[in-house]
N, C-alpha and C. Protein backbone atom coordinates (compact mmCIF):
# COMPACT_ATOMS: atom_id res chain seq x y z
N UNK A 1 -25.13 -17.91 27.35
CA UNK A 1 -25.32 -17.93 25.90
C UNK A 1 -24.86 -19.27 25.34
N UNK A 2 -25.59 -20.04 24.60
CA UNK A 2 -25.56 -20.96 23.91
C UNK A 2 -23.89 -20.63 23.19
N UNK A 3 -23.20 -22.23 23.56
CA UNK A 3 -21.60 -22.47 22.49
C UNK A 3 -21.93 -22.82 21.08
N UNK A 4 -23.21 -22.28 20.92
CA UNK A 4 -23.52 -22.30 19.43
C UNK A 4 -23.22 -21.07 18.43
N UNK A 5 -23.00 -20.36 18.88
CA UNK A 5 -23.18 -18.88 18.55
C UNK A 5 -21.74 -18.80 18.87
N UNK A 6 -21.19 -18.53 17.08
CA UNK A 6 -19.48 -18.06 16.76
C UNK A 6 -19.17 -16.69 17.13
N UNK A 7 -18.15 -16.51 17.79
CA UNK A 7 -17.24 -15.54 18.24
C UNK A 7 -17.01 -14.99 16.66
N UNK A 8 -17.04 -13.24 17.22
CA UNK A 8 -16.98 -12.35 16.13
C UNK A 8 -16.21 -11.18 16.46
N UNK A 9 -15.15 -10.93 15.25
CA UNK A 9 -14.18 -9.89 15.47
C UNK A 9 -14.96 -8.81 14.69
N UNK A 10 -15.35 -7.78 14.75
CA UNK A 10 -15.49 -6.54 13.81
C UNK A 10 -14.53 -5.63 14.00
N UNK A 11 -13.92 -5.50 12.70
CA UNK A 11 -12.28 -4.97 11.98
C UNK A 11 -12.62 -3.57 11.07
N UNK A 12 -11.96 -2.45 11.75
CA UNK A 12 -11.78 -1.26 10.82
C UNK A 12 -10.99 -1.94 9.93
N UNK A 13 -10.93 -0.87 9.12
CA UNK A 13 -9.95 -0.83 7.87
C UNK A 13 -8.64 -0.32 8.09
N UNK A 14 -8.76 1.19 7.69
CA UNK A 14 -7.51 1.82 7.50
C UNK A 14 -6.93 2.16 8.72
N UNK A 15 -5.70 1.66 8.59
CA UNK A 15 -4.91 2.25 10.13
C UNK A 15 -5.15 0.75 10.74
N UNK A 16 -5.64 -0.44 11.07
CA UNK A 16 -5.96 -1.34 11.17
C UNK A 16 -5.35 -2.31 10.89
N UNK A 17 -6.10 -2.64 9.48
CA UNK A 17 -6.09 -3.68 8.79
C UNK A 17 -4.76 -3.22 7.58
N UNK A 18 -4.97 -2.17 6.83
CA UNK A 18 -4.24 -1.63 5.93
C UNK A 18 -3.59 -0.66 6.60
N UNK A 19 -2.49 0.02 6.08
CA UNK A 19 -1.92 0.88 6.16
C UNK A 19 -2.17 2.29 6.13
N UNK A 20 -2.90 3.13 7.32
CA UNK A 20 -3.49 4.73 6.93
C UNK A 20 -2.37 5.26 5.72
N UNK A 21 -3.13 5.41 4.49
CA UNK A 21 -2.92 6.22 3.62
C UNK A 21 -4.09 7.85 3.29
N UNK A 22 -4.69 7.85 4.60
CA UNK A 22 -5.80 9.12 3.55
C UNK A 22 -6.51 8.44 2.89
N UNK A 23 -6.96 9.16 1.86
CA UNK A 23 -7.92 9.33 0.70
C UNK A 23 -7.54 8.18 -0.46
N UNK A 24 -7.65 7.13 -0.52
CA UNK A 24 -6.75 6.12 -1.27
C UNK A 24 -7.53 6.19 -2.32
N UNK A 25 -6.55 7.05 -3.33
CA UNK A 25 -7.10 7.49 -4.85
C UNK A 25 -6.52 6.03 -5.81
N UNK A 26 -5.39 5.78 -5.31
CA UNK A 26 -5.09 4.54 -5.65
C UNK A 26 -4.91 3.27 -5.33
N UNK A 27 -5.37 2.37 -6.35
CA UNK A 27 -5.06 1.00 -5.53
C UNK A 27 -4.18 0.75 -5.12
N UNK A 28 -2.96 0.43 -5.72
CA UNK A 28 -1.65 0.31 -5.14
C UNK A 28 -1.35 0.66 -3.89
N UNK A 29 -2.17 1.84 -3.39
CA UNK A 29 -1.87 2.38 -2.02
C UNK A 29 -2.51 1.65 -1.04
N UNK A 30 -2.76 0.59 -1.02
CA UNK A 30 -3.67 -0.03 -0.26
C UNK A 30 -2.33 -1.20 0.21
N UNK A 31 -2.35 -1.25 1.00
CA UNK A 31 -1.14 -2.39 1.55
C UNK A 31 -1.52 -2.62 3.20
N UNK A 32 -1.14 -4.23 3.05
CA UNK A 32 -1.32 -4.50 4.51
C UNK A 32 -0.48 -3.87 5.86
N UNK A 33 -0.92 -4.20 6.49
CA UNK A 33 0.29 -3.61 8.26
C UNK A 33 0.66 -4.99 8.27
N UNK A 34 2.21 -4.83 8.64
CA UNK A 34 2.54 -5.89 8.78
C UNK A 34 2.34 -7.02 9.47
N UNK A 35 1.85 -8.47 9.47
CA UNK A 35 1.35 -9.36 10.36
C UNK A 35 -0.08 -8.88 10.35
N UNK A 36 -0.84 -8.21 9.65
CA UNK A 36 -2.43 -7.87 9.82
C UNK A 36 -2.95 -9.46 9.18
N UNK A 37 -2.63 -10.19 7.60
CA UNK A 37 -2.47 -11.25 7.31
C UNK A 37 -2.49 -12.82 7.93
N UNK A 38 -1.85 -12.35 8.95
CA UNK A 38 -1.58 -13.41 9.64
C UNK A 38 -2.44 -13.66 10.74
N UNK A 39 -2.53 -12.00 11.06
CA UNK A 39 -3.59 -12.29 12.51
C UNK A 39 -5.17 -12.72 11.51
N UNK A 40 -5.01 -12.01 10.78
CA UNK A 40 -7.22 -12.54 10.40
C UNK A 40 -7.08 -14.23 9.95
N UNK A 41 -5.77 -14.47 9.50
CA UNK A 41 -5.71 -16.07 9.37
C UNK A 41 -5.78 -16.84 11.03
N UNK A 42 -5.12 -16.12 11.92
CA UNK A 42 -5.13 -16.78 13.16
C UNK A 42 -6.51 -17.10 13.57
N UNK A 43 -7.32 -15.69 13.78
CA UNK A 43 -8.74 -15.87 13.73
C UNK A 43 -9.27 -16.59 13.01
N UNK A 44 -9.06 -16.69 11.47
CA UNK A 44 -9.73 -17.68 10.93
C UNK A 44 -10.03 -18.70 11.19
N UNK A 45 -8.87 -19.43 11.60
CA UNK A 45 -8.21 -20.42 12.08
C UNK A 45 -8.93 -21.12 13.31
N UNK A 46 -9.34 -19.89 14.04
CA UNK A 46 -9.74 -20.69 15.64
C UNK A 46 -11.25 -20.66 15.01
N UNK A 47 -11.63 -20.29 14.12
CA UNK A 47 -13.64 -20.26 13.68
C UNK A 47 -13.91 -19.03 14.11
N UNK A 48 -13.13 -17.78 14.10
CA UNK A 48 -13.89 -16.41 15.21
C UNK A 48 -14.00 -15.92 13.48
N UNK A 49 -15.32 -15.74 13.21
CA UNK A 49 -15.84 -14.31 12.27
C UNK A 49 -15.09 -13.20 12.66
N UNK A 50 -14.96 -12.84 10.95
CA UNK A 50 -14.07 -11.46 11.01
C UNK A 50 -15.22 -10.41 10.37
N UNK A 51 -15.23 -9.65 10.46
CA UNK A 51 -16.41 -8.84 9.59
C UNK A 51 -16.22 -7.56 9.57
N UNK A 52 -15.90 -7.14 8.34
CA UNK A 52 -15.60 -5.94 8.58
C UNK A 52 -16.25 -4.16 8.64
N UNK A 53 -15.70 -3.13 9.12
CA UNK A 53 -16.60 -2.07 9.27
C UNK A 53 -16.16 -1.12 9.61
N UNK A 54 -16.59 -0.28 8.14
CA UNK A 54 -15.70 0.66 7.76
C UNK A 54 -16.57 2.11 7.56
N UNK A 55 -15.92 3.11 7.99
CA UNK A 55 -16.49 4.37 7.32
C UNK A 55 -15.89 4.96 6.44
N UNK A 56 -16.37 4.98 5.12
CA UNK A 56 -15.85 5.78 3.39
C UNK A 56 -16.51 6.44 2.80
N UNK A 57 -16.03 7.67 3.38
CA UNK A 57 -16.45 9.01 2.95
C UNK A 57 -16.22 9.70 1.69
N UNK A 58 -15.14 9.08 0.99
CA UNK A 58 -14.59 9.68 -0.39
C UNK A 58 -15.88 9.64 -1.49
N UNK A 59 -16.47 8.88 -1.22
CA UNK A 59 -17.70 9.58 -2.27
C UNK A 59 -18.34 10.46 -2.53
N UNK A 60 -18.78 10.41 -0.51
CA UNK A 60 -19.75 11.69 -0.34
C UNK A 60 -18.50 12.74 -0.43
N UNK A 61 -17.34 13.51 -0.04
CA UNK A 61 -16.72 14.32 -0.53
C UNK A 61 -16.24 14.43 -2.17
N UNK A 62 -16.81 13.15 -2.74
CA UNK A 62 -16.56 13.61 -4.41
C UNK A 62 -15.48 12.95 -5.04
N UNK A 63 -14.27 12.45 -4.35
CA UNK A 63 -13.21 12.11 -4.55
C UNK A 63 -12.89 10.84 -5.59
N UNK A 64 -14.16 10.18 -5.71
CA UNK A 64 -14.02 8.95 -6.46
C UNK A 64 -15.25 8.32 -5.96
N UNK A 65 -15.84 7.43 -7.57
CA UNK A 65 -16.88 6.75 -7.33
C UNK A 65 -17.02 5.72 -6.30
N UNK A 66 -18.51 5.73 -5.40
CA UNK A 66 -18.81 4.15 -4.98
C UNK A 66 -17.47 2.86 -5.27
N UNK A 67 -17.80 3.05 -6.97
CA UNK A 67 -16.80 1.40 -7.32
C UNK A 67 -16.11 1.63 -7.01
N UNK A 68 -15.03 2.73 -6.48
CA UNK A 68 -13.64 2.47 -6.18
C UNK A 68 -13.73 2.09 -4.80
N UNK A 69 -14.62 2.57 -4.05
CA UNK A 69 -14.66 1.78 -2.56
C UNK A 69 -14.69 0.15 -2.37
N UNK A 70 -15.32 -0.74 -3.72
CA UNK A 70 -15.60 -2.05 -3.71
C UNK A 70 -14.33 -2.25 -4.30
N UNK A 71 -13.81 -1.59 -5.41
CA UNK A 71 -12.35 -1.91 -6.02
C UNK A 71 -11.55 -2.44 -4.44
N UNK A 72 -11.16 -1.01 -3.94
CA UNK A 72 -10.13 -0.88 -2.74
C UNK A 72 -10.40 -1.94 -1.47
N UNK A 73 -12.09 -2.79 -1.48
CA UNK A 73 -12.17 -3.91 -0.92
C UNK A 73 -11.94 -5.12 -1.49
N UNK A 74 -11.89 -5.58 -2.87
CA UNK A 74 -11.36 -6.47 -3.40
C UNK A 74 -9.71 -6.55 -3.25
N UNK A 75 -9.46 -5.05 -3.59
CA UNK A 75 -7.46 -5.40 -3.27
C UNK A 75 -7.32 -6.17 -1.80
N UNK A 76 -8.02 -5.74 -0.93
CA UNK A 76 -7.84 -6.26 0.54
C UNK A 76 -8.00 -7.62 0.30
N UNK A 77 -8.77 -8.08 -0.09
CA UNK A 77 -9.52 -9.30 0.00
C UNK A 77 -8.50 -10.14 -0.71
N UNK A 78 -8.20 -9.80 -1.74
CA UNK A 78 -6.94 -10.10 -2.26
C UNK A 78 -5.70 -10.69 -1.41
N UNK A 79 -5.27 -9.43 -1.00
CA UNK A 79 -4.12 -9.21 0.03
C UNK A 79 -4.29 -9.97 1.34
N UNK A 80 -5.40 -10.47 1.74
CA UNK A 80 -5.55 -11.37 2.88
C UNK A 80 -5.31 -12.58 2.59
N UNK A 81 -6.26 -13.01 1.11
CA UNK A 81 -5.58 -14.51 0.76
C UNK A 81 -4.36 -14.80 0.62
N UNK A 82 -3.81 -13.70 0.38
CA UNK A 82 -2.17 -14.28 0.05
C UNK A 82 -1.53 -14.53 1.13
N UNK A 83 -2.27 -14.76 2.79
CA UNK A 83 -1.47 -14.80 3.54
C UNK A 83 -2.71 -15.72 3.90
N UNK A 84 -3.62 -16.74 3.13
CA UNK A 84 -4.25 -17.46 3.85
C UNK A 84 -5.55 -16.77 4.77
N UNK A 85 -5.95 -15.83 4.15
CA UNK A 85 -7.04 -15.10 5.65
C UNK A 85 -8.02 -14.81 4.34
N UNK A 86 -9.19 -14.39 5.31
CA UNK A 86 -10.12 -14.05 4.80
C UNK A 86 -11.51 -13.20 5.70
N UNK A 87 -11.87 -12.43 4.68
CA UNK A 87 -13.62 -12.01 5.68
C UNK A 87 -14.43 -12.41 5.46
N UNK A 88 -15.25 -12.58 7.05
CA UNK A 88 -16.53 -13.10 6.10
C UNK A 88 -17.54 -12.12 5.65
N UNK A 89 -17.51 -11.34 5.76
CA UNK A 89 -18.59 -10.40 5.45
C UNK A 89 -18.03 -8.81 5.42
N UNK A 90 -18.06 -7.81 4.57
CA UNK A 90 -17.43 -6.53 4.21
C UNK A 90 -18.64 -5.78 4.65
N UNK A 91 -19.04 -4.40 5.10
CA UNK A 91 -19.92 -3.53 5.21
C UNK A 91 -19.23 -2.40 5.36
N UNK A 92 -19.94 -1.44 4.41
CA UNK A 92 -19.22 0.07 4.89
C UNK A 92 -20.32 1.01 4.55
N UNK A 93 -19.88 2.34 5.10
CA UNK A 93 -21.10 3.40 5.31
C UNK A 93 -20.00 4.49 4.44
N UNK A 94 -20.49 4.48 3.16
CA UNK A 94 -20.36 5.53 2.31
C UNK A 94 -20.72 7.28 2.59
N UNK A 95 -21.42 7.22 3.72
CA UNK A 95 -22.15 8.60 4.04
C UNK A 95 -21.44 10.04 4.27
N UNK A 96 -22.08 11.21 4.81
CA UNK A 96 -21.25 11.81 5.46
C UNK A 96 -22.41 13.07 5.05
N UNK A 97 -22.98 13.64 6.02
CA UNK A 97 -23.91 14.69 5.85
C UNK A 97 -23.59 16.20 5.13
N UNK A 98 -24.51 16.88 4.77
CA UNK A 98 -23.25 18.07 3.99
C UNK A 98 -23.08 19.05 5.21
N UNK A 99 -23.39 19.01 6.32
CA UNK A 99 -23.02 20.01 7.71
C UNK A 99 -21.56 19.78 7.64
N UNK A 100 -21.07 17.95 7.32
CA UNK A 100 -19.93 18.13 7.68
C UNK A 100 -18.51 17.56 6.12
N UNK A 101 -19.53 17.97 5.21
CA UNK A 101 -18.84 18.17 3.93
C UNK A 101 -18.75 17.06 3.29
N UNK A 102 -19.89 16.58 2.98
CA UNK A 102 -20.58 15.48 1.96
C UNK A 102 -20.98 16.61 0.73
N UNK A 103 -20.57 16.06 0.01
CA UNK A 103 -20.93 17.29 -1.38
C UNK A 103 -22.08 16.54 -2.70
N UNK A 104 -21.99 15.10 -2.60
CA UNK A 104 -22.28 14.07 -3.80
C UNK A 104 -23.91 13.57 -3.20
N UNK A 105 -24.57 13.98 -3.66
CA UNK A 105 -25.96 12.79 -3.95
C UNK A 105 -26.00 11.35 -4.02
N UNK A 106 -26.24 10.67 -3.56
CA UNK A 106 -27.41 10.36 -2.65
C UNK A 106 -26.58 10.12 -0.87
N UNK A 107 -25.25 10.42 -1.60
CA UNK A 107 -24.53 9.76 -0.07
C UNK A 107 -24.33 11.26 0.83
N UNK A 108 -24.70 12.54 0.93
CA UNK A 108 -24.59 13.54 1.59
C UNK A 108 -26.08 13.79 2.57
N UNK A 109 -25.78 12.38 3.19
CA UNK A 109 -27.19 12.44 4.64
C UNK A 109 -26.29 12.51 5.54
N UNK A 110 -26.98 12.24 6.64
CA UNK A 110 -26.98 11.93 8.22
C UNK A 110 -27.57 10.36 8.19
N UNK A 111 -26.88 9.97 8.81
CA UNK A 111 -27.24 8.15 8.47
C UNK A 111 -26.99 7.83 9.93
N UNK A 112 -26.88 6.45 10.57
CA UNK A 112 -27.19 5.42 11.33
C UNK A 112 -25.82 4.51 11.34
N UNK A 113 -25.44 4.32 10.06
CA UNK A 113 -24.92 3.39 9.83
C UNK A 113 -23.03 3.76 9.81
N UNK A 114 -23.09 5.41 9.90
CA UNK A 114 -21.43 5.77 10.12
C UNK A 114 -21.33 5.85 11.86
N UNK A 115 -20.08 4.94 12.33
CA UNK A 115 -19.75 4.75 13.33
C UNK A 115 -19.67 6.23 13.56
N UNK A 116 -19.69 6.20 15.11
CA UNK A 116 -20.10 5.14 16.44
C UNK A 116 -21.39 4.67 16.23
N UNK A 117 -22.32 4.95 14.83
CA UNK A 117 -23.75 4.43 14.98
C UNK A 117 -23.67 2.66 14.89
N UNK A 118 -24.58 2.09 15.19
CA UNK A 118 -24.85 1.27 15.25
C UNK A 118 -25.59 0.00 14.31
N UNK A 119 -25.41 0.91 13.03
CA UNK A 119 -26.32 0.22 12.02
C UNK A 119 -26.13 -0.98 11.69
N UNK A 120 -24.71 -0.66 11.32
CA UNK A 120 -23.68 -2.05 10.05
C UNK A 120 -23.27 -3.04 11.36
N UNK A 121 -23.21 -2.67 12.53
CA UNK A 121 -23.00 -4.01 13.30
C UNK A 121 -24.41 -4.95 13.64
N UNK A 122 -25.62 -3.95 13.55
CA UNK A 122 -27.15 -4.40 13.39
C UNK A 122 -27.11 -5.49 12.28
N UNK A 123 -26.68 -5.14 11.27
CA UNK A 123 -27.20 -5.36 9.87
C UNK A 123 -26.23 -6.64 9.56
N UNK A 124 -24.76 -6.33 10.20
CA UNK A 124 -24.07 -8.37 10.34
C UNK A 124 -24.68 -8.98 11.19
N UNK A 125 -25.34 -9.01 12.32
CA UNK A 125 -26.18 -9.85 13.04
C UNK A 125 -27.69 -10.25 12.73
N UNK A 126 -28.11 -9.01 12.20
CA UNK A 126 -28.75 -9.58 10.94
C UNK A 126 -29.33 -10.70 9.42
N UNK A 127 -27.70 -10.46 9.02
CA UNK A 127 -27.74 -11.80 7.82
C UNK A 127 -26.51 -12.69 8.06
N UNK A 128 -25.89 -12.57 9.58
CA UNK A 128 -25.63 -13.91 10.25
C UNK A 128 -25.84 -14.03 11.54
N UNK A 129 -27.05 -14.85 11.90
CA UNK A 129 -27.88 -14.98 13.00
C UNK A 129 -26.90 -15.68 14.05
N UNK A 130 -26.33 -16.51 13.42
CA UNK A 130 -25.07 -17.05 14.44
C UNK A 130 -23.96 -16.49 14.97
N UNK A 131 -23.75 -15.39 14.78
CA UNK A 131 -22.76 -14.63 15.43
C UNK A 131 -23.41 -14.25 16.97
N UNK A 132 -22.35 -14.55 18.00
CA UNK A 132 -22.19 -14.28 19.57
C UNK A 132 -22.62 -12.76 19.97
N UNK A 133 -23.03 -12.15 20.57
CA UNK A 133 -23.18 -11.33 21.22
C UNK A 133 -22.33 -10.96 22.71
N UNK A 134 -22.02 -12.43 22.80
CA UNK A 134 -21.03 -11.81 24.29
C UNK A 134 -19.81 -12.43 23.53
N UNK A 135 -19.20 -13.11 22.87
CA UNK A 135 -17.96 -13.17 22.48
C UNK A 135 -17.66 -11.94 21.12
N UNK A 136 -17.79 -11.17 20.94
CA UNK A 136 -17.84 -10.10 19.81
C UNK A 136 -16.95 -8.91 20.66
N UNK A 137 -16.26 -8.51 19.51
CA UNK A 137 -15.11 -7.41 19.79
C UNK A 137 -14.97 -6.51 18.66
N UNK A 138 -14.51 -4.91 18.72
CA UNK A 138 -14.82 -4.68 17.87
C UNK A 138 -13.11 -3.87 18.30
N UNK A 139 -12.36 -3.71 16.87
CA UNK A 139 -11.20 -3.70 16.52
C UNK A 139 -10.80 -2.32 15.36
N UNK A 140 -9.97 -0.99 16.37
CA UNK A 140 -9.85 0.12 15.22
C UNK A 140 -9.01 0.94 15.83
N UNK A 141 -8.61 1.98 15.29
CA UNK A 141 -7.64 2.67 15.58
C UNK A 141 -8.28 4.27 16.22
N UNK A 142 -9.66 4.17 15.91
CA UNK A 142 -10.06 5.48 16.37
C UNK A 142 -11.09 5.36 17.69
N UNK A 143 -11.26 6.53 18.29
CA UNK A 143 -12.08 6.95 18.92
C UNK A 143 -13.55 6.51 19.09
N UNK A 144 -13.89 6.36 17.52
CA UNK A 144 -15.56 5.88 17.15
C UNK A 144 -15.63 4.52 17.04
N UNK A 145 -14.19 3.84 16.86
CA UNK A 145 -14.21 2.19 16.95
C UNK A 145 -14.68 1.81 18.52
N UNK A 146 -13.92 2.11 19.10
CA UNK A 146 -14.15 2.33 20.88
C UNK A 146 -15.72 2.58 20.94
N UNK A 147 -16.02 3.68 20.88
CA UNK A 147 -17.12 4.57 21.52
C UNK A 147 -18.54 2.93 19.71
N UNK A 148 -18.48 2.45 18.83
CA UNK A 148 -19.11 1.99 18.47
C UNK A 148 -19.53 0.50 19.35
N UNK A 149 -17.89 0.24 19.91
CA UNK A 149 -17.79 -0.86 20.66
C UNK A 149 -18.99 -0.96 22.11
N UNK A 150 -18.69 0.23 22.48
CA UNK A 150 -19.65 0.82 23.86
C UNK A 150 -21.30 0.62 23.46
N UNK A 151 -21.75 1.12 22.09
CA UNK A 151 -23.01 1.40 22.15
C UNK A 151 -23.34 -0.18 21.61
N UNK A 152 -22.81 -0.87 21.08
CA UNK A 152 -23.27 -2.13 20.57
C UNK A 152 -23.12 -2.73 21.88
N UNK A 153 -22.33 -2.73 22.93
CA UNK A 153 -22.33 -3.21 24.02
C UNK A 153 -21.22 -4.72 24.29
N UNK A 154 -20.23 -4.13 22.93
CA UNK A 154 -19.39 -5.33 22.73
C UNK A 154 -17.87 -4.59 23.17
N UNK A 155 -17.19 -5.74 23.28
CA UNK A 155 -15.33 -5.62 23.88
C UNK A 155 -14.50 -4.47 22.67
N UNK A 156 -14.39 -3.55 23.34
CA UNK A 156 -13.48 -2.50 22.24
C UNK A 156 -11.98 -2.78 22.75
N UNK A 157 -11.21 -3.02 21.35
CA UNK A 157 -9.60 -2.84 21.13
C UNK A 157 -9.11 -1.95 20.45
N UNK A 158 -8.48 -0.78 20.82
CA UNK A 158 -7.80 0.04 20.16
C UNK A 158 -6.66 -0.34 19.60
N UNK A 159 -5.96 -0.34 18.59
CA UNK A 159 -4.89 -0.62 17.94
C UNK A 159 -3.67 0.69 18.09
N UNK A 160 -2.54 1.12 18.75
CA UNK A 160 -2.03 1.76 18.01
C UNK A 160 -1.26 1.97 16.57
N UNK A 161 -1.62 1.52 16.34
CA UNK A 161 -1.18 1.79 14.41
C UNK A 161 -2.46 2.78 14.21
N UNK A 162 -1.81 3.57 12.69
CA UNK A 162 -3.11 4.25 12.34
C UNK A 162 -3.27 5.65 13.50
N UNK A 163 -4.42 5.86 14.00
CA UNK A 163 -4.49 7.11 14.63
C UNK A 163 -4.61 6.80 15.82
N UNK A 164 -4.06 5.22 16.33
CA UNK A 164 -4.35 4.87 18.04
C UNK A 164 -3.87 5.89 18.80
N UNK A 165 -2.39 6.02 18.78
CA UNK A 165 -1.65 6.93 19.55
C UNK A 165 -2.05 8.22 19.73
N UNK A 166 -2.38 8.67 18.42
CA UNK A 166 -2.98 10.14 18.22
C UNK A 166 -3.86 10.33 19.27
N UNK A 167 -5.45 9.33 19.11
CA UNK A 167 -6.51 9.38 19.91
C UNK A 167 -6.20 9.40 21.44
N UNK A 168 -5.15 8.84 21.70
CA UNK A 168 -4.75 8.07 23.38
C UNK A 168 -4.30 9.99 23.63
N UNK A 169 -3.46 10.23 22.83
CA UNK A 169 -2.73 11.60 23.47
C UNK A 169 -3.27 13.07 23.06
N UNK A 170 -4.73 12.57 22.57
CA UNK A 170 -5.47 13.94 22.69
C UNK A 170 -5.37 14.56 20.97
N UNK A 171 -4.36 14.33 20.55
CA UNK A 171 -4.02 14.74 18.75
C UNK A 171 -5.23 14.81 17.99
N UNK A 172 -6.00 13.36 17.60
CA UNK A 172 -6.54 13.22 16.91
C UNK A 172 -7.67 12.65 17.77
N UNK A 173 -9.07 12.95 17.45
CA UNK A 173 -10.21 12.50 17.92
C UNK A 173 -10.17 13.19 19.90
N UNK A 174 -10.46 12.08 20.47
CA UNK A 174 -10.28 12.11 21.59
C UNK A 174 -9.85 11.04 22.32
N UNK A 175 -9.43 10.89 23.96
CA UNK A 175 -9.24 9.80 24.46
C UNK A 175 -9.95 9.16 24.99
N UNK A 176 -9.61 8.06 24.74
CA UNK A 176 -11.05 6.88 25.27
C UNK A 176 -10.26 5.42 25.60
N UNK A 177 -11.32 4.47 26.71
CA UNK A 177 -10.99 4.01 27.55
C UNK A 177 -11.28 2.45 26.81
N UNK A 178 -10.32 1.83 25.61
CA UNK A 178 -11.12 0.66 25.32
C UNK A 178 -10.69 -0.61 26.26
N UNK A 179 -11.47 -1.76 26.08
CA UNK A 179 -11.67 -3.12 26.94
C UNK A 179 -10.01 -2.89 27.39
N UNK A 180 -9.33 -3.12 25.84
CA UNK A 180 -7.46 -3.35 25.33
C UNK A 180 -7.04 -2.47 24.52
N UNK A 181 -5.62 -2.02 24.71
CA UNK A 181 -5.42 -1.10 23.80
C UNK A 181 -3.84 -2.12 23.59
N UNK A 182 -3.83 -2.51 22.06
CA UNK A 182 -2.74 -3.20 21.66
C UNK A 182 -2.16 -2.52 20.47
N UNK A 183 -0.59 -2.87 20.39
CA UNK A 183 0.35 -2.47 19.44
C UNK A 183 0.07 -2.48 17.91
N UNK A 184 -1.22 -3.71 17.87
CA UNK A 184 -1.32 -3.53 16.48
C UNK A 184 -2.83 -4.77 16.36
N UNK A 185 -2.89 -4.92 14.95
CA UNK A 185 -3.87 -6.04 15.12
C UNK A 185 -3.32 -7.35 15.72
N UNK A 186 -2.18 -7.54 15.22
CA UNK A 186 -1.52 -8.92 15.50
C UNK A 186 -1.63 -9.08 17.40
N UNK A 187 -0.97 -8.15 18.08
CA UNK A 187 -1.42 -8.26 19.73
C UNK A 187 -2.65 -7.93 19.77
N UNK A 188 -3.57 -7.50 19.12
CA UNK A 188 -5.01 -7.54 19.48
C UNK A 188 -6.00 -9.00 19.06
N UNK A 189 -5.56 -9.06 18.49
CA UNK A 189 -5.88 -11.07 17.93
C UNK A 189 -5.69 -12.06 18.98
N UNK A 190 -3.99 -11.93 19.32
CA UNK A 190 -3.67 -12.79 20.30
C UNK A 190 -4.73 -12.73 21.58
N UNK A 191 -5.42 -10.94 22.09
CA UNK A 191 -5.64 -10.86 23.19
C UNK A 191 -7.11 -11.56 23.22
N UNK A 192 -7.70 -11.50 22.30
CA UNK A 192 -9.31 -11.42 21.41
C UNK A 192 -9.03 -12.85 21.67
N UNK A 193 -8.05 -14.26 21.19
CA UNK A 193 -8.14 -15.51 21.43
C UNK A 193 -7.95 -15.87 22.82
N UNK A 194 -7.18 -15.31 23.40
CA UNK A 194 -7.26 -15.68 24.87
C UNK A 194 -8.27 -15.02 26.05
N UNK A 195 -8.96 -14.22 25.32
CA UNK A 195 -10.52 -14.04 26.07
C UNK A 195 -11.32 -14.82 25.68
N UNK A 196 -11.75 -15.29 24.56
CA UNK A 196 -12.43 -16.39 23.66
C UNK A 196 -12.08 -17.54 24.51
N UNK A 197 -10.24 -18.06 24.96
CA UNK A 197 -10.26 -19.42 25.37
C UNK A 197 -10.42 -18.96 26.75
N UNK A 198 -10.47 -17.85 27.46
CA UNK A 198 -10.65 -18.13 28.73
C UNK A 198 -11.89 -18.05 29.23
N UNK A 199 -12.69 -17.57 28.28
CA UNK A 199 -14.77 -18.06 28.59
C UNK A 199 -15.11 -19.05 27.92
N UNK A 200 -14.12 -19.93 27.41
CA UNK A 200 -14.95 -21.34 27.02
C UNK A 200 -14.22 -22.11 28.52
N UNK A 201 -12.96 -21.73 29.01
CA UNK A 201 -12.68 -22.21 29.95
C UNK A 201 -13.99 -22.29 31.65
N UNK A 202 -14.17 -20.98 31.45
CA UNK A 202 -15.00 -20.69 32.70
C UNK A 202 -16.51 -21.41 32.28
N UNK A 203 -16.91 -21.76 31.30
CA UNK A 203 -18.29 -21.99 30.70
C UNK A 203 -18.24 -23.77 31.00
């Protein structure tokens, strides 16, 4: 593959990037994990795209409008600059079918685009043609981050923060086998740059 084509992180959200709060009715509740800041600046830093990809269901269960999902991505966006970081690109899948308790119009389908599907990582390669295909990793605390990582055919990192641990010990979701399973984003960054420098090494 052409060294033209930028290395790309794709970043859950909650449990991740922010702090699992649930149903974040409020902004305020939105706060970084500690060193999350620092690592998307690290990435920044080396040129690796961050992009993020998220599943937000609080609509389709009723809980609060669409805008508060773009609100609760501006606080982030916010909260990254202040530590120097940034995304390049936000995507999220509002969906959630009513089999499994989507209650709100137009967002109570069956969609493509809620992980493990494959849509929203389609749709950043899409409207940035320069993003890598073999340097791309995809970065979350659950089960469907992993198992999204598999079907796109890119490097999965589980984080334990958030519901990592849960998933690893059967609790929450299920267990699954990603590329790396690190302490947080900050050791998953580090690991994500030294795979990055060790295939420009071998190249």
């Amino acid at each position: 593959m052409s060294s033209s084509f930028q290395p790309v992180v794709f970043l859950d959200r909650d449990g991740t990037l922010n702090v699992e709060a649930g149903y974040i009715r409020e902004l305020d509740n939105l706060n970084l994990i500690d060193g999350a800041g620092e690592a998307i600046a690290k990435l920044n830093g080396a040129g690796v795209a961050c992009v993020l990809i998220t599943n937000q269901t609080g609509a389709a269960r009723g809980y609060y409008p669409e805008s508060h999902i773009n609100a609760l991505h501006e606080r982030l966006t916010k909260l990254l600059a202040g530590h120097g970081a940034h995304l390049d690109a936000i995507y999220y899948c509002p969906h959630l079918s009513a089999e499994e308790g989507g209650l709100v119009e137009p967002y109570n389908i069956a969609c493509d685009c809620r992980k493990p599907g494959p849509a929203l990582v389609d749709l950043a390669y899409a409207d940035m043609p320069g993003l890598s295909r073999e340097l791309a990793y995809m970065v979350g605390d659950k089960a469907t981050d992993v198992e999204l990582a598999a079907n796109c055919k890119i490097k999965g990192v589980l984080v334990e923060t958030g519901y990592g641990k849960d998933v690893q010990s059967g609790v929450y979701q299920w267990p699954v086998k990603p590329d790396y399973q690190a302490t947080s984003i900050v050791e998953a960054a580090e690991w994500i740059l030294q795979s990055i420098r060790a295939s420009a090494a071998a190249n």
